[in-house]
Protein backbone atom coordinates (compact mmCIF):
# COMPACT_ATOMS: atom_id res chain seq x y z
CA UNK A 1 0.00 0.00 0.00
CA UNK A 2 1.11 3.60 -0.73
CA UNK A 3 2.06 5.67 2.37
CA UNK A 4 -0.72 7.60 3.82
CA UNK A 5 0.07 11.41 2.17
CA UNK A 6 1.52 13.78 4.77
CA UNK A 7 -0.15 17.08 4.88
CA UNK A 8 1.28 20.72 6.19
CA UNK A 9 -1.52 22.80 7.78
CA UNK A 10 -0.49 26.02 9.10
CA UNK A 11 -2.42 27.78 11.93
CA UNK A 12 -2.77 31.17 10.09
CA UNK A 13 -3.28 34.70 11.69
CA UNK A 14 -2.60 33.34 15.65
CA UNK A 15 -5.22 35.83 17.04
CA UNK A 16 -8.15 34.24 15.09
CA UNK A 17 -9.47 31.03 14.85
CA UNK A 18 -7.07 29.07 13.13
CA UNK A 19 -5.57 27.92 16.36
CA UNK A 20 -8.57 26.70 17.53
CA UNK A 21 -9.67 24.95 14.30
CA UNK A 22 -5.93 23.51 14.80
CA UNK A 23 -6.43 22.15 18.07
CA UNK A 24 -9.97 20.78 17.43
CA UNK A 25 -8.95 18.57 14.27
CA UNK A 26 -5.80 17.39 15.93
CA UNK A 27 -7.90 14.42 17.68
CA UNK A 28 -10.04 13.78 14.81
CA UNK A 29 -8.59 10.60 12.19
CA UNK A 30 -7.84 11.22 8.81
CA UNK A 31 -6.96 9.42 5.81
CA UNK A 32 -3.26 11.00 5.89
CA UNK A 33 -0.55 12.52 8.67
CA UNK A 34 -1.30 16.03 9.52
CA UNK A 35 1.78 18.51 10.43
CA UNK A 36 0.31 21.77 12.12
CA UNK A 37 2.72 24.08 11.87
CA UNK A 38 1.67 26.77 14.52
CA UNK A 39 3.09 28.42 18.16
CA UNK A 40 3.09 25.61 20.64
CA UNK A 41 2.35 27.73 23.39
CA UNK A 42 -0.63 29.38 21.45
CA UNK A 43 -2.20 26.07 20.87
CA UNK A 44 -1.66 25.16 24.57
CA UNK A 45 -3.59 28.28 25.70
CA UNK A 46 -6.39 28.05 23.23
CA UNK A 47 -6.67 24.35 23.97
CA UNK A 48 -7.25 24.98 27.34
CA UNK A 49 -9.87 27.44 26.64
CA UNK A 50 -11.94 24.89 24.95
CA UNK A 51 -11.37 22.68 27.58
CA UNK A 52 -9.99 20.46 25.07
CA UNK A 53 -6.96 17.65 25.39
CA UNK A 54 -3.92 19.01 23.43
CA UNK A 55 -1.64 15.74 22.33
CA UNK A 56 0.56 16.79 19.64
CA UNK A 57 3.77 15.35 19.71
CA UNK A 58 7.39 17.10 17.52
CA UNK A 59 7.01 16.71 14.53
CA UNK A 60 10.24 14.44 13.00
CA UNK A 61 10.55 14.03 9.89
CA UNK A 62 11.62 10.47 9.72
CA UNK A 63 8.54 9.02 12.03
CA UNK A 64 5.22 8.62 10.55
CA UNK A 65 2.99 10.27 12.76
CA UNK A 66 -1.22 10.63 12.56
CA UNK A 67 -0.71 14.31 14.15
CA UNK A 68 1.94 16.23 15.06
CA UNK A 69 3.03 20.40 15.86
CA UNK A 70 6.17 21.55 13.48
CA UNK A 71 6.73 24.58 16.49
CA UNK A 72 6.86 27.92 14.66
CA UNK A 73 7.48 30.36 17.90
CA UNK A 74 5.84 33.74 17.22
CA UNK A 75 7.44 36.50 18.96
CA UNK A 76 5.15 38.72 20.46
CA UNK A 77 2.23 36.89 23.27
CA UNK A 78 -0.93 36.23 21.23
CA UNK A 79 -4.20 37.39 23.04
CA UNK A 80 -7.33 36.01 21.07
CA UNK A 81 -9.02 38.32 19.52
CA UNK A 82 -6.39 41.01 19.61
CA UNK A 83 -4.46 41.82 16.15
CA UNK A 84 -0.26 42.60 16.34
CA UNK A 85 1.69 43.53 13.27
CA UNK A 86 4.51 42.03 15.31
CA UNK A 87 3.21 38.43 14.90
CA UNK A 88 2.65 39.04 11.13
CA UNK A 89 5.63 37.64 9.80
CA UNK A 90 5.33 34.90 12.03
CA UNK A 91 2.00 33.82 9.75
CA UNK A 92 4.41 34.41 6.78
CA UNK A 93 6.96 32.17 8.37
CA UNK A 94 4.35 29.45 8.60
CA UNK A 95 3.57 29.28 4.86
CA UNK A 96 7.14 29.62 4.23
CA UNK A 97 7.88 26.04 6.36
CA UNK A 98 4.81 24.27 4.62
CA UNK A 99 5.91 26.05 0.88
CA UNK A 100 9.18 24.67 1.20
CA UNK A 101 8.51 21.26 2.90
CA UNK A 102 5.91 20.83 -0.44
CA UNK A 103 8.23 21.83 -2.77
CA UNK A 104 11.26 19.65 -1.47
CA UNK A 105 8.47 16.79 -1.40
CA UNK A 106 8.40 16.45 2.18
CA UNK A 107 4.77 17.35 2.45
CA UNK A 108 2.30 16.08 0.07
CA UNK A 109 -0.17 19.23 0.44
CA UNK A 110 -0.21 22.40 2.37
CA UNK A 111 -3.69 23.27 3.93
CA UNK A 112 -4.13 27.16 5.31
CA UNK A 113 -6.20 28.17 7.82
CA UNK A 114 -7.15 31.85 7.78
CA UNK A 115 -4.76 35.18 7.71
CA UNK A 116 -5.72 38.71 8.57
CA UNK A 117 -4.83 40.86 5.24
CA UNK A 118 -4.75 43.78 6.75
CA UNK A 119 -2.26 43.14 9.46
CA UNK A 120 0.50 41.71 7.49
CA UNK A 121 -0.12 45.20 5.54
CA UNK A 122 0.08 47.17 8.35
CA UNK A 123 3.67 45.41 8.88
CA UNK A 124 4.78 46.89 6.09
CA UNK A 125 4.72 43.64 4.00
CA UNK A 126 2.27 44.07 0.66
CA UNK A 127 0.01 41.11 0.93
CA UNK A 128 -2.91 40.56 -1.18
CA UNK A 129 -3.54 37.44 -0.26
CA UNK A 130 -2.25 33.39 0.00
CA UNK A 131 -3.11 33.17 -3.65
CA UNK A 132 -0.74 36.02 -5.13
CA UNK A 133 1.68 34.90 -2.13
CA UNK A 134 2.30 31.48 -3.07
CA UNK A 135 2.17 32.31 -7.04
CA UNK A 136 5.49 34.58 -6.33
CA UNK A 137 7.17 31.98 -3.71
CA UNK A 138 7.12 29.51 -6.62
CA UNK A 139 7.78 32.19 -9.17
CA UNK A 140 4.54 31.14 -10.65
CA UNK A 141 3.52 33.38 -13.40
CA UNK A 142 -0.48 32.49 -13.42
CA UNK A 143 -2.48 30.80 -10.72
CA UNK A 144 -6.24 30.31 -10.78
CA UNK A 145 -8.40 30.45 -7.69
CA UNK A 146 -11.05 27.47 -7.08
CA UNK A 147 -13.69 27.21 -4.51
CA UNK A 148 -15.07 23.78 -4.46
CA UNK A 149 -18.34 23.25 -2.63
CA UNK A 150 -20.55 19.72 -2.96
CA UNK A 151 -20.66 19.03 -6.64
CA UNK A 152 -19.88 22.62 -7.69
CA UNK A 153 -16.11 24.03 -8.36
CA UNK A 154 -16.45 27.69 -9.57
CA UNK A 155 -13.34 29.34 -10.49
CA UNK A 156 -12.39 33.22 -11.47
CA UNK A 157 -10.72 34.49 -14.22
CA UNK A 158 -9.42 37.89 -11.71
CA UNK A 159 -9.44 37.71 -7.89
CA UNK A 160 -8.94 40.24 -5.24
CA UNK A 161 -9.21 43.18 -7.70
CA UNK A 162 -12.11 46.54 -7.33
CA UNK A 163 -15.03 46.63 -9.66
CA UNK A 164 -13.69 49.47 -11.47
CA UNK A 165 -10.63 47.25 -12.18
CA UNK A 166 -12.33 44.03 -13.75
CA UNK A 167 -13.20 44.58 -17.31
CA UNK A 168 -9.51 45.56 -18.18
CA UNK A 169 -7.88 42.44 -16.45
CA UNK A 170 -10.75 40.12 -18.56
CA UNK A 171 -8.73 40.15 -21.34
CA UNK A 172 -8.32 37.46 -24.12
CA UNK A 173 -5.04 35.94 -23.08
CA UNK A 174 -6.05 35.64 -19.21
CA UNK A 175 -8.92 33.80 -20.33
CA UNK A 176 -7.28 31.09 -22.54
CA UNK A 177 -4.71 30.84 -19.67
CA UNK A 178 -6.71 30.50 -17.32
CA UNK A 179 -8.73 28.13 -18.85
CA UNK A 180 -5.67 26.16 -19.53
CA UNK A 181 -4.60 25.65 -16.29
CA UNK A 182 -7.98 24.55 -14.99
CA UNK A 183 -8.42 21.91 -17.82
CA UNK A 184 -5.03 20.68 -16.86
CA UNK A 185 -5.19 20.64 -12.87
CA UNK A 186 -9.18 18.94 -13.57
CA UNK A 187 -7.30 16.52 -15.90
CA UNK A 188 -4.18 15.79 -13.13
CA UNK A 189 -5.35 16.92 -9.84
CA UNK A 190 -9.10 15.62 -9.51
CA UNK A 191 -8.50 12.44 -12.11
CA UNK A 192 -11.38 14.07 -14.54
CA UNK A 193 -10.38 12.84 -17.77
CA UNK A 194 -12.44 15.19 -20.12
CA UNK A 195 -13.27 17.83 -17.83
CA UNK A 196 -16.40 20.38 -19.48
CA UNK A 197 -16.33 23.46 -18.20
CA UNK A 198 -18.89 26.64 -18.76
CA UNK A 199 -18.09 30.33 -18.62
CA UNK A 200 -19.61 33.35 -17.58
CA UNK A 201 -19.74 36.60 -19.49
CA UNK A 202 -19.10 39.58 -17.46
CA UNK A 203 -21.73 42.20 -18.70
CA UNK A 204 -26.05 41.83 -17.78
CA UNK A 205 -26.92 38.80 -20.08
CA UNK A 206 -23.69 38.33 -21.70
CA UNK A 207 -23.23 42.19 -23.46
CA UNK A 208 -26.78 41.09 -24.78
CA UNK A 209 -25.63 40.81 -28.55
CA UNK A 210 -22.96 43.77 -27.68
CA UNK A 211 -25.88 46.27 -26.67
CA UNK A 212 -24.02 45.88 -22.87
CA UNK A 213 -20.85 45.94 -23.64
CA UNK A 214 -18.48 44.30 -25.88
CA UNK A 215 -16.17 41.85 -24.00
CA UNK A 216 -17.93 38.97 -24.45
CA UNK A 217 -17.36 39.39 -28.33
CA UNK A 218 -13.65 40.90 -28.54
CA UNK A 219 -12.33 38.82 -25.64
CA UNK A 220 -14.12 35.91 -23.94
CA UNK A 221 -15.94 33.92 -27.31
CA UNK A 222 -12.62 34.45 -29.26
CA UNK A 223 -10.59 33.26 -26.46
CA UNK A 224 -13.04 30.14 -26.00
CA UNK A 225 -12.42 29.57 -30.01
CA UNK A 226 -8.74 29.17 -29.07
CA UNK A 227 -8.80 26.81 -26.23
CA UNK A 228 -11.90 24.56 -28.13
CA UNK A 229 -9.31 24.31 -31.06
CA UNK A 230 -6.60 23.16 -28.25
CA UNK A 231 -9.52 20.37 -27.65
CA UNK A 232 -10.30 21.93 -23.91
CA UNK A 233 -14.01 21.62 -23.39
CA UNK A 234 -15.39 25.09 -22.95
CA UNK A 235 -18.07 26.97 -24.03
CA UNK A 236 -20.29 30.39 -23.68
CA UNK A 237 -19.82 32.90 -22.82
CA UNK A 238 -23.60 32.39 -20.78
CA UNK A 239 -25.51 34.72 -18.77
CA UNK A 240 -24.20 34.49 -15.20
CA UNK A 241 -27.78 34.87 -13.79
CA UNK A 242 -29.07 31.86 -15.38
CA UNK A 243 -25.79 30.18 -15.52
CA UNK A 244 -25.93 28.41 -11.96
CA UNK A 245 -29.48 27.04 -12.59
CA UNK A 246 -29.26 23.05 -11.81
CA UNK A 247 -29.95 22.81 -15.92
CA UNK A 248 -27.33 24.76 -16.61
CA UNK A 249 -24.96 22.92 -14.43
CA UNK A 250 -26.23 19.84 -15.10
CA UNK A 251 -22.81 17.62 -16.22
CA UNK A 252 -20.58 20.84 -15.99
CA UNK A 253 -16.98 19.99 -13.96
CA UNK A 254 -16.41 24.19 -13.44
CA UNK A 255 -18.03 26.85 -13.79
CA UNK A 256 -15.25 30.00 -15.14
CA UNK A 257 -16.72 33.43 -13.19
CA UNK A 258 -15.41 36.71 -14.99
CA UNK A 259 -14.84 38.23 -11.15
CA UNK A 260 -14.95 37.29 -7.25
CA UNK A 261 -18.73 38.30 -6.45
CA UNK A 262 -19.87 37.01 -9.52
CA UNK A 263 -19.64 33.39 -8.75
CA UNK A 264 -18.39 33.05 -4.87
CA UNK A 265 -21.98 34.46 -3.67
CA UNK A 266 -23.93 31.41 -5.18
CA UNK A 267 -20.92 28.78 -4.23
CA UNK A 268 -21.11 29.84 -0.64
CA UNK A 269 -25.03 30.20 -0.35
CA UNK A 270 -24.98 26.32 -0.91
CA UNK A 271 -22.12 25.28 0.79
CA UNK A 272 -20.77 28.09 3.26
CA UNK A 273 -19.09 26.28 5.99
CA UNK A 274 -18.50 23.36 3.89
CA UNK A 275 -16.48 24.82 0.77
CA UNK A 276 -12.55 24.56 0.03
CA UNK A 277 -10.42 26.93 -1.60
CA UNK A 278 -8.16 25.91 -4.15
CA UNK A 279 -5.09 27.41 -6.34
CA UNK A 280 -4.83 25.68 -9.11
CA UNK A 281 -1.22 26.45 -11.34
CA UNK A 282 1.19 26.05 -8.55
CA UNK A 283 3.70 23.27 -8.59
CA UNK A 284 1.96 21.89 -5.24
CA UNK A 285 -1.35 21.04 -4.00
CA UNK A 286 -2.65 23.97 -1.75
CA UNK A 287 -6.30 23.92 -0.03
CA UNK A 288 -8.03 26.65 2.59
CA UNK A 289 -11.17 27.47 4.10
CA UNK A 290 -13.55 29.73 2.66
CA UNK A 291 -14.35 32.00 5.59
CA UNK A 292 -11.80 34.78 7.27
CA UNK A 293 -10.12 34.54 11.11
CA UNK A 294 -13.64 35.06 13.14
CA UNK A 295 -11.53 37.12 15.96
CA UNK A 296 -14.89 37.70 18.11
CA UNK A 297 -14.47 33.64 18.36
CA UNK A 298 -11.00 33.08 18.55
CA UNK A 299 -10.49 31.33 22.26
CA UNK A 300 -14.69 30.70 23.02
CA UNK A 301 -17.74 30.53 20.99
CA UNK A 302 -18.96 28.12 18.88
CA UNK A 303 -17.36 27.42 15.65
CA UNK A 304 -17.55 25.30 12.63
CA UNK A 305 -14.57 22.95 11.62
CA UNK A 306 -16.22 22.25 8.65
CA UNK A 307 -14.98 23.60 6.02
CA UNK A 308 -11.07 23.06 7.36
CA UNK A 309 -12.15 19.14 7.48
CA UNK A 310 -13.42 19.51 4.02
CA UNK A 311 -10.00 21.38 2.88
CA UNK A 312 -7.62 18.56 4.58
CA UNK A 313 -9.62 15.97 3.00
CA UNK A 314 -9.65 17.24 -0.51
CA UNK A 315 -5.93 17.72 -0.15
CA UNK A 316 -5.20 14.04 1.10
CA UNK A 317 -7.13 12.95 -2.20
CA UNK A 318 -5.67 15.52 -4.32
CA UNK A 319 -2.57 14.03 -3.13
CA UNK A 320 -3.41 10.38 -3.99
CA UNK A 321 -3.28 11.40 -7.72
């Protein structure tokens, strides 16, 4: 039998909830070895908290271990709830360890839990987000973003961009690019062997003929023309209000969404809680949750561990292909 895959899951921004997400899973069995790489004393404290049984042994390299901590000190005290630029290259550190352990091969996936933007900013480090991080870690010059949820996997042609700045970014050669790397990762990653996937336009019922606006005919139908001739399975542009109807979808693998709130809205109204994210392009399998740090939880409260358990297992089975 094959070895069970060994997965990396950092703890993300320490004064939110990935620590406690951390400490909750650790007991739980899974289909592969889970590595949290986080503060030791942070998960000690927010363990007790819960009034939950820490057992996480050092991680070593050379044992094969259901659960372990890779200790990643940070070096300011964390109080839950309570942001500190001091601690934000600690949460860099964290996806450095797990980047480099999946690149050297160490680590089958990385799983994230979730980071605070702004406070890495506020450090004086520009961070847009994991996404655009790992693309320039692996000097990746195009990664997709994928949120899988049930049945659905919706994935955006631009990401963490303004309104205003959309249209211009939907241009022809993102589209057949990004398009490319989707069929590919569907074809390698998830085992689909003729993956079909359906596009959105950006403009009110596809630029209705070009009456509201014109990108679906300069950019996104002569782009799909390219990629069909490449023998990718794509096709619309279709009218992202009657796109996600269960007809629609019916035998679709992904759906392509022009821009962030165009397709993530209807994803996470069926499966909030539940869904993955996923960058497709990189050289390594990378999951994450689909929600944000939840600091008015971090250390009490109730809180879902969903949609973590549904990132770790997606990247154990990624990692079986």
């Amino acid at each position: 039998m094959a070895p069970r895959p060994r997965i990396a899951i950092t703890a993300g921004e320490p004064a939110g909830i990935g620590p406690d997400l951390c400490v909750l899973l650790a007991a739980k069995p899974f289909a592969g070895d889970l590595v949290f790489l986080a503060d030791r004393d942070v998960l000690v404290a927010r363990a007790k908290q819960r009034g939950v049984t820490l057992s996480l042994p050092d991680y070593a390299p050379s044992e094969r271990q259901p659960a372990s901590l890779l200790h990643i000190p940070a070096p300011q005290p964390v109080a839950p709830g309570k942001l500190d630029p001091r601690n934000a290259r600690h949460v860099l550190a964290l996806l450095d360890r797990a980047l480099d352990g999946c690149v050297a091969g160490e680590f089958g996936a990385m799983v994230t839990a979730p980071v605070q933007k702004s406070t890495i900013n506020d450090a004086g480090v520009a961070f847009t987000g994991h996404t655009e991080y790992l693309a320039e870690r692996t000097s990746t010059p195009k990664v997709v973003m994928m949120l899988v949820g049930g049945t659905l996997r919706v994935a955006l042609a631009t990401t963490h961009l303004p309104l205003s700045a959309v249209p211009a970014a939907v241009t022809r050669e993102n589209i057949e690019q990004t398009l490319r790397i989707i069929d590919r990762d569907l074809r390698t990653r998830f085992g689909i062997a003729k993956p079909r996937i359906l596009v959105a336009g950006l403009n009110p019922h596809a630029g209705e003929s070009g009456h509201l606006g014109r990108e679906e005919i300069e950019r996104i139908a002569p782009a799909l023309a390219t990629v069909k001739a490449e023998g990718i399975g794509a096709s619309g542009p279709y009218p992202a209000d009657t796109l996600f109807t269960p007809r629609m979808l019916e035998g679709a693998d992904a759906v392509l969404a022009m821009y962030h709130d165009q397709g993530l809205p209807v994803l996470k109204h069926g499966s909030f809680g539940d869904a993955v994210n996923v960058t497709l392009g990189l050289p390594i399998i990378r999951t994450s949750v689909d929600h944000g740090t939840a600091l008015d939880l971090a250390g009490h409260g109730a809180i879902d561990t969903g949609s973590l358990e549904a990132a770790l297992a997606l990247a154990i089975d990624l990692a079986g292909h």
